[in-house]
Protein backbone atom coordinates (compact mmCIF):
# COMPACT_ATOMS: atom_id res chain seq x y z
CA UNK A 1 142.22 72.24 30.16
CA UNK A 2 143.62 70.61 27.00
CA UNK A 3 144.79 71.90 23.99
CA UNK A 4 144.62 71.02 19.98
CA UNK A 5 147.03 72.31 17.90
CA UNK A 6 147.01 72.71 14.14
CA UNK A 7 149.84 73.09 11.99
CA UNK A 8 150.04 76.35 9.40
CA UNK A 9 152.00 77.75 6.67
CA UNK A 10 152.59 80.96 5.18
CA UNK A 11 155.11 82.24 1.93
CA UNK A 12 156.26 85.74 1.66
CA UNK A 13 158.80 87.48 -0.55
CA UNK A 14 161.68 89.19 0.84
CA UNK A 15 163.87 91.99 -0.68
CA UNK A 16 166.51 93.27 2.10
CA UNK A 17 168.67 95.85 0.46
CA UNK A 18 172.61 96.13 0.36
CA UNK A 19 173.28 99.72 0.00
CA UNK A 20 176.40 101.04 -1.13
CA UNK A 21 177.49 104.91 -1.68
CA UNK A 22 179.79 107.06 -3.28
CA UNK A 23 182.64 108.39 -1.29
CA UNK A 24 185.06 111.19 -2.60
CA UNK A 25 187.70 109.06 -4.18
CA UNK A 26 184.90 107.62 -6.33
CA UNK A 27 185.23 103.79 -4.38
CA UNK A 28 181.55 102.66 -3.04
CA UNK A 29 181.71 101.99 0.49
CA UNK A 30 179.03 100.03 2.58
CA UNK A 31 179.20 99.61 6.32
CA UNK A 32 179.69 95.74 7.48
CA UNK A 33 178.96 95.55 11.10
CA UNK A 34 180.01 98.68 12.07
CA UNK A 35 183.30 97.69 9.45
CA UNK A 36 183.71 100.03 6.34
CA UNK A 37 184.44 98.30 2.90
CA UNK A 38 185.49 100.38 0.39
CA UNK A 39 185.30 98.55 -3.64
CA UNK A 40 186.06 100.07 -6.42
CA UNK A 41 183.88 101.67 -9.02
CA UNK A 42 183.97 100.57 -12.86
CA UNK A 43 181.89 102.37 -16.08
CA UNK A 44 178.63 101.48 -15.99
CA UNK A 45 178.40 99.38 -19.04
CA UNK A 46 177.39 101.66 -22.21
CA UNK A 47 178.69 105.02 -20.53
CA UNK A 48 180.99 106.99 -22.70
CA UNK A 49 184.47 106.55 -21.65
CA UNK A 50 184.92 109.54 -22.68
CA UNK A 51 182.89 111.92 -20.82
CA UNK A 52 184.39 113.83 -18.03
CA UNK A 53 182.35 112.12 -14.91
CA UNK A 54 181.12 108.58 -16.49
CA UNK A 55 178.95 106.52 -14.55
CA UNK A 56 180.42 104.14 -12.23
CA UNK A 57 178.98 100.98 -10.30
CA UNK A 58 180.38 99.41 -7.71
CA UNK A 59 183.06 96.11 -9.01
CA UNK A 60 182.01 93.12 -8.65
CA UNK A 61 182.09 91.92 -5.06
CA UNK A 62 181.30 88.66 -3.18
CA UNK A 63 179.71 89.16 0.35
CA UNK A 64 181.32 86.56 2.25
CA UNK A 65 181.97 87.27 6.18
CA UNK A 66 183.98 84.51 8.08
CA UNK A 67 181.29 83.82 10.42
CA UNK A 68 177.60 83.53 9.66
CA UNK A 69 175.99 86.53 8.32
CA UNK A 70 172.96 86.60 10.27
CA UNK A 71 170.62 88.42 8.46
CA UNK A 72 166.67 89.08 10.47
CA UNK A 73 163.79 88.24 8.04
CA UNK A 74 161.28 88.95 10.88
CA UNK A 75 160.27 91.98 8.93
CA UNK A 76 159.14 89.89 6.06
CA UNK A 77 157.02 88.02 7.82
CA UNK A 78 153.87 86.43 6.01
CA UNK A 79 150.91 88.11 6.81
CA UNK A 80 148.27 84.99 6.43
CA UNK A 81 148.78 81.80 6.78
CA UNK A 82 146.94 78.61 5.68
CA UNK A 83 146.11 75.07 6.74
CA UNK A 84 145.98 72.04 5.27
CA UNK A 85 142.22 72.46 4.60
CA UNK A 86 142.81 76.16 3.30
CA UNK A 87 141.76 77.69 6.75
CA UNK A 88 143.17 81.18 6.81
CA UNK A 89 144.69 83.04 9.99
CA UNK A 90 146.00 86.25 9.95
CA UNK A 91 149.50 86.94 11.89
CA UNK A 92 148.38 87.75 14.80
CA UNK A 93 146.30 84.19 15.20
CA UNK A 94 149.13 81.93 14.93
CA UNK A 95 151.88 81.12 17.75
CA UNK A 96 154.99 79.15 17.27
CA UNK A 97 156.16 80.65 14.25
CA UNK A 98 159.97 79.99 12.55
CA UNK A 99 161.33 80.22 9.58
CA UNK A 100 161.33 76.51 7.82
CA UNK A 101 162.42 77.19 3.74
CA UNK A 102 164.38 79.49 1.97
CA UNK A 103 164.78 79.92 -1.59
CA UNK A 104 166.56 82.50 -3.88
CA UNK A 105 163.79 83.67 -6.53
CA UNK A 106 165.07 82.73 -10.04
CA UNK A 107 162.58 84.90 -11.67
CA UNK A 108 164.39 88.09 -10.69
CA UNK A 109 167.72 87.13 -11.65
CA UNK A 110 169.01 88.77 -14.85
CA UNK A 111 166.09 89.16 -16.58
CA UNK A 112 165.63 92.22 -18.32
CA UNK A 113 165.16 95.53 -16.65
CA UNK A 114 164.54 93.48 -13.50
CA UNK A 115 168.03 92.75 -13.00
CA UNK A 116 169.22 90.83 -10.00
CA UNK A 117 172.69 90.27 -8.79
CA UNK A 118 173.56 87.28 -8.66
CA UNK A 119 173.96 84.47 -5.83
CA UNK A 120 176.90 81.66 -5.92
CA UNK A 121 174.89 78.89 -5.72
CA UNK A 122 177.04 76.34 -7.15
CA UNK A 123 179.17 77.54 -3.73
CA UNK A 124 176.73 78.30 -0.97
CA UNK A 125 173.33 76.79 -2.56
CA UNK A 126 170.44 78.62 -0.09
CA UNK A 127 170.83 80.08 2.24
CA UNK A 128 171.28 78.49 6.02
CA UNK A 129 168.37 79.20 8.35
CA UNK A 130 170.22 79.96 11.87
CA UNK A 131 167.25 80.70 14.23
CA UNK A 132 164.03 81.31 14.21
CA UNK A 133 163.70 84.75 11.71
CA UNK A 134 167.36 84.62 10.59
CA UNK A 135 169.77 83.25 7.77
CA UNK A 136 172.82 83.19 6.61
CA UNK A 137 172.84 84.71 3.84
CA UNK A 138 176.03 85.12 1.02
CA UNK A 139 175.84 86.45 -2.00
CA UNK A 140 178.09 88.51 -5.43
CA UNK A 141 177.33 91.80 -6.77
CA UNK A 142 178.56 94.45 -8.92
CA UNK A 143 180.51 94.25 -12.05
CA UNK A 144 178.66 94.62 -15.21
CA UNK A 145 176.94 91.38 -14.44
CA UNK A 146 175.16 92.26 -11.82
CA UNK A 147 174.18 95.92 -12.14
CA UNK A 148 172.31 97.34 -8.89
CA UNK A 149 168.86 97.24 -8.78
CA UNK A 150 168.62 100.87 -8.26
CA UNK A 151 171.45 103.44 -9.24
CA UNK A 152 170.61 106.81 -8.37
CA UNK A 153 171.73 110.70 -7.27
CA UNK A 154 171.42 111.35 -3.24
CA UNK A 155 168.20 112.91 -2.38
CA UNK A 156 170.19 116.39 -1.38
CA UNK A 157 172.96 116.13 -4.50
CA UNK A 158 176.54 115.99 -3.07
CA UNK A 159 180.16 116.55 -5.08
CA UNK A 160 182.85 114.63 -4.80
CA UNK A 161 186.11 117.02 -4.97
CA UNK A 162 186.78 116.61 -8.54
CA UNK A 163 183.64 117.81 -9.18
CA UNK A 164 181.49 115.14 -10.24
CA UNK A 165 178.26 113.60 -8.55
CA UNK A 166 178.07 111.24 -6.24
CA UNK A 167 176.07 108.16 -6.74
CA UNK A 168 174.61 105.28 -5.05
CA UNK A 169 173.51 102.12 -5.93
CA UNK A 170 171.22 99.43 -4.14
CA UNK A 171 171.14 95.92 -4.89
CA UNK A 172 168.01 93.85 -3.42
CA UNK A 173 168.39 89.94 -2.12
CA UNK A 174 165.26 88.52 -3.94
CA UNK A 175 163.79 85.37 -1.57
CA UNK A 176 161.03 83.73 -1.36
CA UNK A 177 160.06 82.90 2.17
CA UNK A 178 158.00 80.09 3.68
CA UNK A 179 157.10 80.34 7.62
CA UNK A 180 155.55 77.51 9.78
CA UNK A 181 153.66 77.97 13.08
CA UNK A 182 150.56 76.88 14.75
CA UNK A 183 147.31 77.54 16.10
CA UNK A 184 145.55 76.35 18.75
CA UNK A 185 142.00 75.45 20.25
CA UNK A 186 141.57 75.54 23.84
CA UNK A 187 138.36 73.28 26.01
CA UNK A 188 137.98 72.54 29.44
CA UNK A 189 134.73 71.35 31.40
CA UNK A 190 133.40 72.02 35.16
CA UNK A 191 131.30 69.87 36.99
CA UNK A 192 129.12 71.71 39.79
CA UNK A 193 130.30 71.23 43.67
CA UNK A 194 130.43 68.84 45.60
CA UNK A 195 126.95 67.58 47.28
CA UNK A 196 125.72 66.10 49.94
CA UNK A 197 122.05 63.78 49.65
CA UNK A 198 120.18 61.60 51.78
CA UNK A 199 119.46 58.16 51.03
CA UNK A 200 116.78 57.64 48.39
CA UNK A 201 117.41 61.24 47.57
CA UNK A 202 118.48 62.85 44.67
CA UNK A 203 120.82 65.88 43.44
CA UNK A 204 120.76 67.54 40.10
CA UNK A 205 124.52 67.91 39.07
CA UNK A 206 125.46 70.24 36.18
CA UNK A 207 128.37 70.34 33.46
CA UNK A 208 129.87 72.99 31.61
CA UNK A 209 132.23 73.28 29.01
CA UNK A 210 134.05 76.60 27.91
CA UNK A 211 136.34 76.78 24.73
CA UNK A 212 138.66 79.35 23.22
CA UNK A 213 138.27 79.10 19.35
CA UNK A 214 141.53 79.16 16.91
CA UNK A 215 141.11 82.72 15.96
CA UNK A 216 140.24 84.52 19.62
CA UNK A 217 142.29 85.55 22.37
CA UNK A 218 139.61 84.36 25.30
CA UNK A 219 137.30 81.74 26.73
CA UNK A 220 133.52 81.77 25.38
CA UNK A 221 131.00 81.78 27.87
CA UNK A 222 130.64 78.95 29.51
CA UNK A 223 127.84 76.31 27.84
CA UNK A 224 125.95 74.10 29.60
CA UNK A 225 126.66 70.51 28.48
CA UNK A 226 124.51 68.32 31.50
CA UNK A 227 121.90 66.81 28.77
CA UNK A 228 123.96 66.22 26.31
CA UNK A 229 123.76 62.96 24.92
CA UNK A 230 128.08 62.55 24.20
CA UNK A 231 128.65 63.38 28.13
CA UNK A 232 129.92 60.35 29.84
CA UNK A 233 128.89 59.74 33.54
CA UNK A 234 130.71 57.28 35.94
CA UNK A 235 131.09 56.35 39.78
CA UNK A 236 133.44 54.94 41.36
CA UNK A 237 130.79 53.41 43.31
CA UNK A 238 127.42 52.16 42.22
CA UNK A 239 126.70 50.78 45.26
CA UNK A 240 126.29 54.07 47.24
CA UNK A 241 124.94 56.14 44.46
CA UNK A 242 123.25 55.86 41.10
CA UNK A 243 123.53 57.95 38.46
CA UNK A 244 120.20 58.98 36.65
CA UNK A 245 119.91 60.64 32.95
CA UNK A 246 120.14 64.52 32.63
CA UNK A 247 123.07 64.36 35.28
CA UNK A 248 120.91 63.07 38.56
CA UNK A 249 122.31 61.60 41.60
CA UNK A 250 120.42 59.43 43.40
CA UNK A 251 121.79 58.16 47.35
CA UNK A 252 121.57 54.74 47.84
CA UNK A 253 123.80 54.27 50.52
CA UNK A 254 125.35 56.42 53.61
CA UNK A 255 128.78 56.72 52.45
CA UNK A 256 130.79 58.82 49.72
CA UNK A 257 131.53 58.19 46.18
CA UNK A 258 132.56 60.03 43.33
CA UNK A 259 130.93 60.82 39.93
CA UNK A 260 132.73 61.88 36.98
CA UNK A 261 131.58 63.33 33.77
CA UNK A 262 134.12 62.60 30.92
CA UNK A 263 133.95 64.32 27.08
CA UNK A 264 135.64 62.46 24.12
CA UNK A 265 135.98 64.36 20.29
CA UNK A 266 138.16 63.23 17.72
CA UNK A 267 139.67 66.70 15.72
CA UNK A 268 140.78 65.43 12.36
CA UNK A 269 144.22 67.76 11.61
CA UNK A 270 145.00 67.61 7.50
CA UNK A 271 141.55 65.65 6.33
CA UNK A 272 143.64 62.60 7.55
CA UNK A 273 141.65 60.93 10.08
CA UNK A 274 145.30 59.57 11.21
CA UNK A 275 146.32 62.69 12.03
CA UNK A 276 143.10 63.41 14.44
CA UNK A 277 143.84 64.54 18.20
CA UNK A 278 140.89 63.81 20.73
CA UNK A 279 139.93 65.85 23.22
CA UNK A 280 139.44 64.43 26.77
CA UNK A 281 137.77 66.27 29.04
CA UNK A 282 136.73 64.96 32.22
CA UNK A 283 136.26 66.53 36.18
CA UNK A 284 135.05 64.61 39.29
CA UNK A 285 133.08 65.67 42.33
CA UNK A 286 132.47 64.26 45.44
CA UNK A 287 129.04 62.91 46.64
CA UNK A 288 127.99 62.13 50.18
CA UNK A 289 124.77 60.05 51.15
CA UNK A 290 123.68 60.26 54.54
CA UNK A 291 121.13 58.70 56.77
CA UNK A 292 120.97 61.35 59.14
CA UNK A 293 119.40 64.58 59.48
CA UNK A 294 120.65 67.23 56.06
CA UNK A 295 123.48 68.98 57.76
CA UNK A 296 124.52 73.01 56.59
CA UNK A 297 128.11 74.31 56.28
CA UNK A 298 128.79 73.16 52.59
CA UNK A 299 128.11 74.65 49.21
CA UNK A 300 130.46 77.04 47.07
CA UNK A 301 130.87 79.15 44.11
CA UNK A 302 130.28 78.15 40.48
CA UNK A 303 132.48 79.11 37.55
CA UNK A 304 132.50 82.70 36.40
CA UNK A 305 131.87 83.25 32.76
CA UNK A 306 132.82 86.37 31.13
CA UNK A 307 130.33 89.62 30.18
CA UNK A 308 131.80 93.07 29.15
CA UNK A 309 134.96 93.72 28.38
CA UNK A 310 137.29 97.05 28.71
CA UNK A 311 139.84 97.82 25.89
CA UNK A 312 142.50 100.59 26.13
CA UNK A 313 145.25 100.81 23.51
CA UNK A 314 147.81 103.31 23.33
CA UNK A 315 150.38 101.86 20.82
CA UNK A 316 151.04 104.71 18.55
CA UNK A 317 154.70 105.96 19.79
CA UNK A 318 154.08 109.75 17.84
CA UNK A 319 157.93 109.43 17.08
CA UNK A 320 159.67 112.78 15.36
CA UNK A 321 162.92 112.79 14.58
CA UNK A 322 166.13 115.54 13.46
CA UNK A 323 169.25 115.11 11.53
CA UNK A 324 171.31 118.34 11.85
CA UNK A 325 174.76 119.76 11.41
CA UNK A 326 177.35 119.82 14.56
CA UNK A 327 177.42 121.67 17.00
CA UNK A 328 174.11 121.49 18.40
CA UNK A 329 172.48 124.67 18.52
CA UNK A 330 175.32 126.32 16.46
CA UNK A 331 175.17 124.60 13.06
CA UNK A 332 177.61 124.61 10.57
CA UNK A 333 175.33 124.44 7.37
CA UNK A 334 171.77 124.04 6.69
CA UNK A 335 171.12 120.24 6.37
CA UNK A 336 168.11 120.77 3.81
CA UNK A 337 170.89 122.46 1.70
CA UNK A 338 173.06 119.44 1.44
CA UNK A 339 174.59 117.24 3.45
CA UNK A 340 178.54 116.73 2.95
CA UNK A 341 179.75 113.49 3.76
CA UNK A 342 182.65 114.56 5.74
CA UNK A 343 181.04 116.44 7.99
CA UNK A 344 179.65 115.64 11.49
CA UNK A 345 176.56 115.43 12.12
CA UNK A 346 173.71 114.52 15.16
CA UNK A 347 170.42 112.89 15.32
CA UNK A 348 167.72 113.17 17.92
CA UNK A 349 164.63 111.51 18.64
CA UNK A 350 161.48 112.04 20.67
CA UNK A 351 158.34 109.94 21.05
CA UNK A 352 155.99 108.93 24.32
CA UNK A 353 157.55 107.77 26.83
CA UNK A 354 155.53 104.79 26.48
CA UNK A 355 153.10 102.18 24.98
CA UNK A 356 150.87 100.14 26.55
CA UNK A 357 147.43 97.91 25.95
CA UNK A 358 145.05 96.01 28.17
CA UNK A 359 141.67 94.22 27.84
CA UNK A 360 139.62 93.80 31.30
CA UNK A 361 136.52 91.25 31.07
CA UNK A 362 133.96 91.45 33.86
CA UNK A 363 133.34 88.18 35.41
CA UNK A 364 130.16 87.12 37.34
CA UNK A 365 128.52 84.00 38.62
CA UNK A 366 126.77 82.77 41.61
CA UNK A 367 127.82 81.21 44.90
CA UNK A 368 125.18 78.85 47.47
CA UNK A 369 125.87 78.21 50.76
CA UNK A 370 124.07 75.46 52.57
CA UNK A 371 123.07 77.07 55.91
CA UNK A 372 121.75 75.16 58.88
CA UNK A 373 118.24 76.69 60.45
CA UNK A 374 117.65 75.37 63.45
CA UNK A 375 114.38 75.68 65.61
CA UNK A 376 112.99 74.00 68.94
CA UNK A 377 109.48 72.98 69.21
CA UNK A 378 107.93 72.35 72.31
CA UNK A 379 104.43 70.20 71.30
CA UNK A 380 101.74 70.34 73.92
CA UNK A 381 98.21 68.01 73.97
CA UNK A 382 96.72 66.22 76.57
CA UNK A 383 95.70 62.36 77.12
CA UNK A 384 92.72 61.16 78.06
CA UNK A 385 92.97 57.77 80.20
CA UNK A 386 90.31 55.02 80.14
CA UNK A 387 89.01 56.16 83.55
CA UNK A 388 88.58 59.83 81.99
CA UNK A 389 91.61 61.22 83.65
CA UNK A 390 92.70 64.09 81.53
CA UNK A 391 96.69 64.65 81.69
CA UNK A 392 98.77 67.21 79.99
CA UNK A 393 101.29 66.60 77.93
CA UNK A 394 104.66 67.86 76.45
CA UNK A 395 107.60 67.13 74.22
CA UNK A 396 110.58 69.54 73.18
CA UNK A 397 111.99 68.46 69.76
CA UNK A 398 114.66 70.63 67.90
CA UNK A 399 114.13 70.84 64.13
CA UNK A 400 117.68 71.67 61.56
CA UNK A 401 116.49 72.42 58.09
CA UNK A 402 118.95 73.32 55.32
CA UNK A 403 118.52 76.74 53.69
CA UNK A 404 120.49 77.46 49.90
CA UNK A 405 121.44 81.04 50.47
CA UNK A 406 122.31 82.56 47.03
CA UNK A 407 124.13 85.53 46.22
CA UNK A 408 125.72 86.50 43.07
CA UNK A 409 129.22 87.70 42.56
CA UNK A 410 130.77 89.83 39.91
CA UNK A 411 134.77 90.98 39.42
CA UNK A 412 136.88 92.54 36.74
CA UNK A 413 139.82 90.07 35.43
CA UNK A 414 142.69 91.00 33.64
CA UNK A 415 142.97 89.20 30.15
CA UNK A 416 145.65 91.15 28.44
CA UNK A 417 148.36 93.46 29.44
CA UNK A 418 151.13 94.89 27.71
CA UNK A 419 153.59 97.95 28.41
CA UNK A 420 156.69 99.01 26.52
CA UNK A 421 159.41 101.18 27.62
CA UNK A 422 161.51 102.56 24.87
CA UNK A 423 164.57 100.22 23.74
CA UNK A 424 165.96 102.41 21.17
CA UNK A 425 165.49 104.64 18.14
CA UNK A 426 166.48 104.07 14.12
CA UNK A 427 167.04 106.47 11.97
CA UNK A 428 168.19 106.23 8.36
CA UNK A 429 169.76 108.25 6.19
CA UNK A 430 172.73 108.12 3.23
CA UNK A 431 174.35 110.34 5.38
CA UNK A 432 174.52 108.18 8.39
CA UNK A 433 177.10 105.60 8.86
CA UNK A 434 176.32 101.86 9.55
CA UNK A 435 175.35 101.04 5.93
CA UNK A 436 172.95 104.66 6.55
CA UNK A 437 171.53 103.63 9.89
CA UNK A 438 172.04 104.52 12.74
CA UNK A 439 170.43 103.19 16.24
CA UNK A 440 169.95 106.39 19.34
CA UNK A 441 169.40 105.00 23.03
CA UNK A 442 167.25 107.21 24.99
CA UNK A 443 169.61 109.82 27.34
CA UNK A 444 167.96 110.88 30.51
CA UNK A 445 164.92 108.07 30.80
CA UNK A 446 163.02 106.76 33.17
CA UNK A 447 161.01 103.81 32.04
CA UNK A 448 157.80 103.79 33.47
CA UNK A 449 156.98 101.15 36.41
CA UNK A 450 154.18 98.65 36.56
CA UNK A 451 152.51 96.91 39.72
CA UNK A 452 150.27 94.20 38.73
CA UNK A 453 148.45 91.38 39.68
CA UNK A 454 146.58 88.89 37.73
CA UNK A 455 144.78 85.76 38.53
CA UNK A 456 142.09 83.73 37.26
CA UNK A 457 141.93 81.94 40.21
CA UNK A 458 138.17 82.82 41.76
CA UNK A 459 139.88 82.60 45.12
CA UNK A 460 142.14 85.48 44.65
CA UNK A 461 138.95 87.77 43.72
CA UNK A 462 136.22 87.09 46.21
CA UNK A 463 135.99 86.69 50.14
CA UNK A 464 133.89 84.11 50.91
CA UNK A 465 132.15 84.21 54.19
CA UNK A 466 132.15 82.85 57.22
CA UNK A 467 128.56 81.73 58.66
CA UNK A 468 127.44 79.67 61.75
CA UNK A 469 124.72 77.71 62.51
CA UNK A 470 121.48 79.91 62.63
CA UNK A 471 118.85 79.33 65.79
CA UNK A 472 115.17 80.46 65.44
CA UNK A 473 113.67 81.33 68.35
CA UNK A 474 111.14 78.65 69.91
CA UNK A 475 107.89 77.88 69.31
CA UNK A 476 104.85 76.59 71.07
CA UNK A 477 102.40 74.20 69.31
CA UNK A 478 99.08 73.11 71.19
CA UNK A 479 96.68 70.47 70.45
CA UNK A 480 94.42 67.91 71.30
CA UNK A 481 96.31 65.19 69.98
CA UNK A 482 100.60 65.31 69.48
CA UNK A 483 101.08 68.08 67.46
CA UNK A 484 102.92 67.48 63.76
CA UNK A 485 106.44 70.25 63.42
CA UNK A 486 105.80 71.85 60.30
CA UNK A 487 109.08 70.84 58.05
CA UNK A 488 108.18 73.47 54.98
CA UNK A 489 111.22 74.66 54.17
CA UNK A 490 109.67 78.05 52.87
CA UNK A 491 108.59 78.21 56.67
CA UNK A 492 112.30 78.79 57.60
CA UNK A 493 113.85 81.01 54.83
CA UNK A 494 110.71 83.10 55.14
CA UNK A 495 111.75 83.46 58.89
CA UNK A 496 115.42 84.26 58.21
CA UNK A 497 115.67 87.32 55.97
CA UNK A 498 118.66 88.57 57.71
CA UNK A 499 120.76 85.60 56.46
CA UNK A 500 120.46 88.07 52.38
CA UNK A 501 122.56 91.04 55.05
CA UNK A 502 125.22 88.66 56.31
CA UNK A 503 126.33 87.21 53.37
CA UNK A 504 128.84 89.22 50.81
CA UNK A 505 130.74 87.98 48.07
């Protein structure tokens, strides 16, 4: 099997939020890794300094952790991406992917109503991609130069003790986002079984090739390739075999050789022929050439291709979830009332207790079995000598013909499949700590267990069987001169229909 793989790119915006809220000694607080900042609040610009409960905004504060501030931008994933010859794939048709550019957007900062806090470049420039789907990512807000992005009342209005409203405000981190990955193009080719011939004999060999395009998950059907005029055929030696057009072997020799069938294709990646992989495909086989008698025992199974398929998906996780006032079962105060923020407070979750997904494809071919038929003559005539002396004659002479026994074979396979216990629960909420987030593990779970096996080995699917030598029972054939043994091989499978109830795949 051999692979291509084409490079793609997709852009996406990003807008994570930094959430800050009210608390009752009017200071915005936000939740830093499980670490409360408080900041203080100043008059949002234009507010009348004199009204009892002015507006306030959070000052203006710098985000800047001592250690990388990891932020995950898996969730802003692009959802297409491109290649260089405007090919799109959709997200889930690409592998490999990582973050490889970063950029604040310039068009949201300051402009207008679209105001944007705003980012110390001259200090930390972009910022630092430190994995795969995260950055470190720094930035200043507040003060009247960066107003949030959204300043708003809590969804259930809340007091703090002086009496005024408490407030939050949101700032969002504005990025523009560019993601690389691939894609990739599987081939790989078969060449039938190995053969035996007989010299001056010949054997029709057959290649197949089987790909798996960019944009699917499984192998075509296989495609038979023998006449094609871009197959290569070789030996290894053309002294014992030659090989004839339209994949024929002919035996020229007793002895064994191989023949092997190779497949060349350029794949131009970026319209730079440069940049092209090839594809080499090639399998080998052995042939034998024999002067003696055809002798059974061999043959073998040919590659399955795939027919039906079976899809299941139960993905959906039906999640429902509570936020409600301490103690549970005896609550304090109605939660659709109001929260206040210095109460306590529990959250619950429930959803199925799993997920899971799996695609079955039926796969079927045919196996031949080279059987030896064996069968003893015994030839009777009589001679006539000059002096008119009549004398009988006889002869035993034992007879092996090879019979192809076919039988088809057919087996489910299992492409795809996924199961997912549950990790953990989010909730979110102004109310909640954690920046209004918090994360429930499950209490009292049992994940669910999977046995499975999986192979696309053919091996591991069917029993192949095990046959001897099969003898015929005798026959007498009289004339007046030495009889001639019949060698039609329709004579012999016609006399051995029991070989169809002794072979199972």
């Amino acid at each position: 099997m051999q692979t291509v793989s084409v490079p793609v790119e997709g852009e996406s915006p990003a807008q994570p939020g930094f959430y800050l809220y009210n608390i009752d000694n009017g200071y915005y607080r936000f939740d830093d890794d499980g670490k409360q900042v408080d900041i203080p609040a100043i008059v949002y610009p234009g507010t009348d300094l004199n009204a009892r409960c002015p507006a306030t905004i959070p000052s203006t504060y710098t985000y800047k952790p001592e250690g990388p501030a990891d932020l995950d931008l898996s969730p802003y994933m692009a959802s297409s991406f491109k290649d260089k010859n405007n090919n799109t794939y959709t997200r889930a048709e690409i592998l490999n992917y990582k973050l490889s550019k970063i950029t604040y957007d310039p068009d949201r900062a300051n402009t207008g109503t679209n105001t944007y806090f705003g980012f110390d470049l001259d200090g930390y420039g972009n910022p630092k991609i430190t994995s795969n789907t995260h950055a470190d990512v720094r930035f200043t807000i507040g003060g009247k130069d960066y107003p949030p992005e959204i300043y708003e009342s809590f969804p259930e209005k809340t007091y703090r003790p002086n009496g005024c409203e408490k407030m939050r405000s949101i700032y969002k981190i504005w990025m523009d986002l560019t993601w690389s990955a691939t894609v990739e193009e599987k081939k790989e080719i078969d060449l039938s079984k190995n053969s035996t011939v007989k010299v001056g004999g010949t054997v029709q060999l057959k290649a197949q090739i089987r790909t798996k395009p960019f944009r699917q998950q499984k192998f075509d059907a296989w495609a038979d390739v023998t006449q094609r005029s871009d197959m290569e055929w070789t030996t290894n030696n053309s002294g014992v075999v030659e090989i004839l057009p339209g994949g024929k072997v002919k035996g020229l020799k007793a002895s064994t050789a191989n023949v092997r069938i190779t497949w060349k294709k350029d794949v131009v990646i970026d319209s730079d022929p440069k940049k092209a992989q090839t594809y080499w495909l090639t399998d080998a086989i052995t042939i034998t050439v024999t002067d003696q008698p055809p002798v059974g025992g061999g043959g073998g199974c040919l590659a399955p291709s795939p027919g039906a398929t079976i899809d299941a998906d139960y993905m959906e996780p039906n999640p429902t979830g509570a936020i409600r006032a301490d103690n549970r079962g005896s609550e304090k105060f109605d939660v659709l009332q109001g929260i206040p923020t210095s109460e306590s407070l529990y959250a619950q979750v429930k959803a199925n207790n799993y997920l899971a997904k799996h695609t079955f494809s039926e796969m079927s071919g045919e196996c031949n079995y080279d059987v030896n038929v064996k069968k003893t003559y015994t030839l009777e005539w009589t001679e006539t000598a000059e002096d008119r002396i009549e004398t009988p004659m006889s002869e035993l002479q034992e007879v092996t013909q090879v019979v192809t026994v076919k039988r088809p074979y057919s087996y489910w396979q299992i492409d795809n499949f996924e199961a997912y216990a549950i990790k953990e629960a989010e909730m979110a909420n102004y109310a909640l700590p954690e920046n209004g987030r918090v994360y429930l593990t499950p209490n009292g779970y049992y994940p669910p267990t999977v046995d499975i096996s999986a192979s696309d080995s053919l091996s591991e699917h069917i029993i192949e069987p095990k046959y001897e030598d099969v003898i015929l029972p005798p026959e007498t054939i009289s004339g007046e001169t030495k009889p001639t043994i019949p060698y039609s091989i329709r004579r012999y499978q016609k006399a051995t229909p029991y070989l169809n109830r002794e072979f199972t795949c």
